[in-house]
Protein backbone atom coordinates (compact mmCIF):
# COMPACT_ATOMS: atom_id res chain seq x y z
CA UNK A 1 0.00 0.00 0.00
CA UNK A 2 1.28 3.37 -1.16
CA UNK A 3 1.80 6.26 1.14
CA UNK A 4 2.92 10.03 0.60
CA UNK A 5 3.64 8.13 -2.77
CA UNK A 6 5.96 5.62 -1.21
CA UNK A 7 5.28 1.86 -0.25
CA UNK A 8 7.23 0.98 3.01
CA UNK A 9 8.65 -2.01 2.92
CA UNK A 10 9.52 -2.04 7.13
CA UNK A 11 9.51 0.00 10.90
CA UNK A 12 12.14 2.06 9.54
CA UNK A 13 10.88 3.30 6.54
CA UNK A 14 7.06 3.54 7.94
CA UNK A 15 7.99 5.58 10.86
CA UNK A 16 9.90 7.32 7.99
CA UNK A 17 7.22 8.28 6.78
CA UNK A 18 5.20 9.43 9.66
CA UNK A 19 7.80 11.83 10.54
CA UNK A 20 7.81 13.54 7.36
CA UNK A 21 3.54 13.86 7.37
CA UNK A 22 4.21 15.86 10.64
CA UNK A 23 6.77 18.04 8.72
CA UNK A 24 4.85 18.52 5.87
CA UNK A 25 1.80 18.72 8.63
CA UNK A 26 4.08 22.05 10.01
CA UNK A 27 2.27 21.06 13.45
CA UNK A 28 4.22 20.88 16.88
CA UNK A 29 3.05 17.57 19.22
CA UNK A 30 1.00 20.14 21.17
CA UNK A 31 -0.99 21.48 18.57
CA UNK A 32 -1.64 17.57 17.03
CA UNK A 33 -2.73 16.56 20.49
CA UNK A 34 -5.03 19.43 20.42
CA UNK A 35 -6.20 18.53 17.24
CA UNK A 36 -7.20 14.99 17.51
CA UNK A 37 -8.46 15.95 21.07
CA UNK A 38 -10.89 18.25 19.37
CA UNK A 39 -11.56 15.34 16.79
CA UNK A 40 -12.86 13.29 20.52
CA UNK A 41 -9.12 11.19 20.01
CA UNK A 42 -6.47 10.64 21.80
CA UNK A 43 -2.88 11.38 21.11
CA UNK A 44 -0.63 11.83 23.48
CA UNK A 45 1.80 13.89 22.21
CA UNK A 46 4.75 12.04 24.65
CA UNK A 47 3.59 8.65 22.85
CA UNK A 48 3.74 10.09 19.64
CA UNK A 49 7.01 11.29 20.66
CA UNK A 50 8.30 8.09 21.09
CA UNK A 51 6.90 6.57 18.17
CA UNK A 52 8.59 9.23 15.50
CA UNK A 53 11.49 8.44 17.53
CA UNK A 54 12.07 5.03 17.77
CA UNK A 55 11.91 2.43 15.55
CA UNK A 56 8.79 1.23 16.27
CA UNK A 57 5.15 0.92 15.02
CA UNK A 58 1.94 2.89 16.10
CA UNK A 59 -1.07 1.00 17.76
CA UNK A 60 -4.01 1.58 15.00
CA UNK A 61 -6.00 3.90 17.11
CA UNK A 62 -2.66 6.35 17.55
CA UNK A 63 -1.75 6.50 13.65
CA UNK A 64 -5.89 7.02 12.82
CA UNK A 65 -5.52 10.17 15.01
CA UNK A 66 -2.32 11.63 13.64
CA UNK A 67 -3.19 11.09 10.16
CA UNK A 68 -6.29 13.21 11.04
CA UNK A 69 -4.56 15.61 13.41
CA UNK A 70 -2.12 16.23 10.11
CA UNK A 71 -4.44 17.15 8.06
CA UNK A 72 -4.79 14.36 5.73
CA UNK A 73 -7.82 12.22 7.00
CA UNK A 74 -8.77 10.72 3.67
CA UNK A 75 -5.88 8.85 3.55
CA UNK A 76 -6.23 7.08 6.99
CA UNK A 77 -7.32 3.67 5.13
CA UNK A 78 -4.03 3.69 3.13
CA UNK A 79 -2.07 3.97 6.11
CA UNK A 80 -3.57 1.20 8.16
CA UNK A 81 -3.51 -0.90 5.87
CA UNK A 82 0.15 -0.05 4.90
CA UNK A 83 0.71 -0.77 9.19
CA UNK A 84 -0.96 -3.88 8.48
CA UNK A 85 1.14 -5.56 5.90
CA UNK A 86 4.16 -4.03 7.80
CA UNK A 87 3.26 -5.63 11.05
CA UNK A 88 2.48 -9.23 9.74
CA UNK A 89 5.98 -9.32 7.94
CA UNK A 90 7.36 -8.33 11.01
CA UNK A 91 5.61 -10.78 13.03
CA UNK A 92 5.99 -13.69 10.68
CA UNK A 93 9.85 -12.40 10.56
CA UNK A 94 10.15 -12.74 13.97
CA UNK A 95 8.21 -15.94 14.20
CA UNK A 96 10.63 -17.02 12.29
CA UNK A 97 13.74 -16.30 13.56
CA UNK A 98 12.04 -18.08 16.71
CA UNK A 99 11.92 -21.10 14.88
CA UNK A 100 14.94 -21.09 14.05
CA UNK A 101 17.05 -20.64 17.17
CA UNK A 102 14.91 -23.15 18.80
CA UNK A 103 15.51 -25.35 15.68
């Protein structure tokens, strides 16, 4: 699934991603949390801190609220389902690797 005309292939390049629809977004964390507060939605700007930070993925609820806190609402289905795809690969990655140290 294609985002901000890219199609993320892991974490990395997701949160990627995320960090340049708050750029583009010119919003501070305060000002998003205000925003998807006024949508009735929660995003905690420390946890959204962390995310654009780390190498991590957002919980579905947290990414629907930025992507509307940015601005760019319409496009909410195309990025949970691009989080989708990304987080079964990197389940059935790590599944994987489990089975094969245990192997």
């Amino acid at each position: 699934m294609e985002i901000l005309g890219v199609k993320p292939r892991d974490v990395v390049e997701f949160v990627t991603l995320m960090r340049r629809l708050k750029q583009e977004s010119q919003l501070t964390y305060r000002q998003l949390e205000e925003r998807a507060a006024a949508r009735g939605e929660i995003l905690a700007r420390s946890t959204l801190a962390d995310v654009l930070g780390g190498k991590r993925l957002p919980r579905p609820e947290l990414l629907t609220a930025f992507v509307h806190a940015c601005g760019r609402g319409s496009e909410a289905t195309a990025w949970l389902d691009a989080l989708d795809v990304i987080a079964r690969r990197e389940a059935l990655e790590h599944g994987l690797g489990k089975a094969d140290s245990t192997g």
